[in-house]
N, C-alpha and C. Protein backbone atom coordinates (compact mmCIF):
# COMPACT_ATOMS: atom_id res chain seq x y z
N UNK A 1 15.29 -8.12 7.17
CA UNK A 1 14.09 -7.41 6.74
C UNK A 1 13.48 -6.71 7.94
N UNK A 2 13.15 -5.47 7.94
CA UNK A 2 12.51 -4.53 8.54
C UNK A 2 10.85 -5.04 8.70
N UNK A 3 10.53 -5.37 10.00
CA UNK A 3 9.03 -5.72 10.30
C UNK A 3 8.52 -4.19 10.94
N UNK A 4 6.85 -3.20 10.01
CA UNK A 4 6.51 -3.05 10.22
C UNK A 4 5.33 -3.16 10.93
N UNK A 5 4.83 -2.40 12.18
CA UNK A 5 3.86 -2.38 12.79
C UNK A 5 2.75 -1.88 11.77
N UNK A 6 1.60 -2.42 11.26
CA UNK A 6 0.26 -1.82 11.25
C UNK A 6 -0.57 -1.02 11.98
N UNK A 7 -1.59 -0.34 11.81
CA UNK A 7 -2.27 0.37 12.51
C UNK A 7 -3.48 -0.27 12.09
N UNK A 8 -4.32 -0.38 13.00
CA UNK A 8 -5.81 -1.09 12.85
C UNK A 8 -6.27 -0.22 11.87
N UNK A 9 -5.96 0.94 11.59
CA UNK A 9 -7.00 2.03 10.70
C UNK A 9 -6.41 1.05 9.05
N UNK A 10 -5.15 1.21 9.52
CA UNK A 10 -4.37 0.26 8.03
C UNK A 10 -5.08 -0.86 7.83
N UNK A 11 -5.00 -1.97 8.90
CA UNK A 11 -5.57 -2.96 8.40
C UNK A 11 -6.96 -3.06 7.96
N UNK A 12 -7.93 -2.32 8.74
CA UNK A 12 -8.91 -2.14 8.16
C UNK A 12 -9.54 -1.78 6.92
N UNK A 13 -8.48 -0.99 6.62
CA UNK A 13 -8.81 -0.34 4.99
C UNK A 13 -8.66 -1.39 4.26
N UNK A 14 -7.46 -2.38 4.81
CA UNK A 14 -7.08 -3.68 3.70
C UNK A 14 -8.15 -4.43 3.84
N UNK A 15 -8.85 -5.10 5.00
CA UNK A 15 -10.13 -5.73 4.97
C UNK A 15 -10.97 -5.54 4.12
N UNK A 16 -11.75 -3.98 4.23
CA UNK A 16 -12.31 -3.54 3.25
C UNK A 16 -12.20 -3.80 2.06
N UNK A 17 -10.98 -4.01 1.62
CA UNK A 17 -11.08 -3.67 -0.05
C UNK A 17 -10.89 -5.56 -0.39
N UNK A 18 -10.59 -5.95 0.49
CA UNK A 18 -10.83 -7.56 0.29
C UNK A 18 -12.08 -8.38 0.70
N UNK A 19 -12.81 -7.05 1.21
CA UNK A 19 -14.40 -7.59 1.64
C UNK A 19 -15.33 -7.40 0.43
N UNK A 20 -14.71 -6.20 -0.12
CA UNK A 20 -15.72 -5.51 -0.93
C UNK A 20 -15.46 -6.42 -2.21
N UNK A 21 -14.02 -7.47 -2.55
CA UNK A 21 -14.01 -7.94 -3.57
C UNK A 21 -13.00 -7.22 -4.60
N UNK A 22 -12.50 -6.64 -4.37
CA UNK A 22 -12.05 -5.33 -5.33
C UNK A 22 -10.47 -6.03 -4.74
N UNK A 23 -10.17 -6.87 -4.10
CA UNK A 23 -8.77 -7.37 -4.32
C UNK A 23 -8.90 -8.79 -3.06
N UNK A 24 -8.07 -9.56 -3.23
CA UNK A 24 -8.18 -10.90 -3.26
C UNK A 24 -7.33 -10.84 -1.88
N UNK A 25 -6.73 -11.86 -1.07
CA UNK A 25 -5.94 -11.62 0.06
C UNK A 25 -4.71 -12.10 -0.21
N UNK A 26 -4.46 -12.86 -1.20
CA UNK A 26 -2.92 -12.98 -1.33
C UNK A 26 -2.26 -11.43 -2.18
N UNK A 27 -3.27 -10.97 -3.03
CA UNK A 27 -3.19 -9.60 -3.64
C UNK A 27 -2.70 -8.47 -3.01
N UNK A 28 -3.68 -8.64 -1.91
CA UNK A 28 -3.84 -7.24 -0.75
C UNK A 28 -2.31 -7.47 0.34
N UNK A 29 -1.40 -8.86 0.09
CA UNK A 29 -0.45 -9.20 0.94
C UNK A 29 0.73 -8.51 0.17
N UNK A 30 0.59 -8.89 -1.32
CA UNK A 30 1.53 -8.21 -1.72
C UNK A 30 1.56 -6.85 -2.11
N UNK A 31 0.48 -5.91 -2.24
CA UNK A 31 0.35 -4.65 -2.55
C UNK A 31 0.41 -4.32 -1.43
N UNK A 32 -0.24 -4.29 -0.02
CA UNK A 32 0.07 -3.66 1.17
C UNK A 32 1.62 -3.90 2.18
N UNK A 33 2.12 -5.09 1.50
CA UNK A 33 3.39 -5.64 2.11
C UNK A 33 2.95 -5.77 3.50
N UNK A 34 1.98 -7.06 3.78
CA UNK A 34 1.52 -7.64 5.17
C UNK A 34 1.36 -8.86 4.28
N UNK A 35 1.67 -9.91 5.65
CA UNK A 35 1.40 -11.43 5.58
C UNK A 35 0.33 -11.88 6.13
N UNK A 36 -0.31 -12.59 5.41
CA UNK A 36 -1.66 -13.32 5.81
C UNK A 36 -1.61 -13.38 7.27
N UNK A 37 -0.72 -13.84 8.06
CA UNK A 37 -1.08 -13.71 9.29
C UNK A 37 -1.19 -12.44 9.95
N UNK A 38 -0.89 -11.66 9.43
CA UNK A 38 -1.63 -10.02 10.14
C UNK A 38 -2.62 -10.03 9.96
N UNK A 39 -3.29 -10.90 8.42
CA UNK A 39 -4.80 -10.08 8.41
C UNK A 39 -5.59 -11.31 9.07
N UNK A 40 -5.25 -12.30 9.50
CA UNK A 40 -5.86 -13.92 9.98
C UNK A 40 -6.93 -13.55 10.93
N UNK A 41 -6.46 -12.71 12.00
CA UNK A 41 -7.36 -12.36 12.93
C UNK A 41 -8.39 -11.41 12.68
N UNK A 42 -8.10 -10.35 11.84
CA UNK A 42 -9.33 -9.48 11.40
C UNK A 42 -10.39 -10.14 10.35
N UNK A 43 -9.68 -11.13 9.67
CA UNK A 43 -9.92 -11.80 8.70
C UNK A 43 -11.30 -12.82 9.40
N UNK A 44 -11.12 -13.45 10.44
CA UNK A 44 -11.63 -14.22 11.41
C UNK A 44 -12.78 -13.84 11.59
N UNK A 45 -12.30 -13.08 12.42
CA UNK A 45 -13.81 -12.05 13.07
C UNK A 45 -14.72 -11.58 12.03
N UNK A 46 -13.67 -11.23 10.49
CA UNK A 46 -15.39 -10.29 9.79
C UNK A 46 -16.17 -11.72 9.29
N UNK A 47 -15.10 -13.41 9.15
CA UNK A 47 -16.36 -14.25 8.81
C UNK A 47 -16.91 -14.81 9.65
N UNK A 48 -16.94 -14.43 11.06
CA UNK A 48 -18.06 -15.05 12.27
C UNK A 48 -18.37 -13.54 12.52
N UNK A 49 -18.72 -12.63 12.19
CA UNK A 49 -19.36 -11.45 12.47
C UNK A 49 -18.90 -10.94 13.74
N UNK A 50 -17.77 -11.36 14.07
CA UNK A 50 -17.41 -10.63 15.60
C UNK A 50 -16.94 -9.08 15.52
N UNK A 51 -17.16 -8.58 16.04
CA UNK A 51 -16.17 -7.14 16.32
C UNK A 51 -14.52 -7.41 16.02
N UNK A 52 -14.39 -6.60 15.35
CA UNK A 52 -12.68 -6.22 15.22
C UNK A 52 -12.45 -5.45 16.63
């Protein structure tokens, strides 16, 4: 299997739409084809309010 690189602009958009509620994170794993651990760390930071 071919591992793509993300782009923060990518992941971010996926955050978004799993912040906003409008899709779930196991959802957003299989529609964006990323594994929870790509989004773990952005994921992190938006629930302690840190900077991405």
């Amino acid at each position: 299997m071919h591992k793509r690189k993300h782009t923060a602009a990518e992941k971010f958009t996926i955050i978004q739409e799993i912040e906003s509620g409008h899709i779930g994170v196991k959802a957003a794993t299989q529609k964006f084809g990323v594994t929870k651990t790509t989004l773990a760390k952005p994921l992190e930071a938006l629930a302690c309010n840190m900077p991405l």
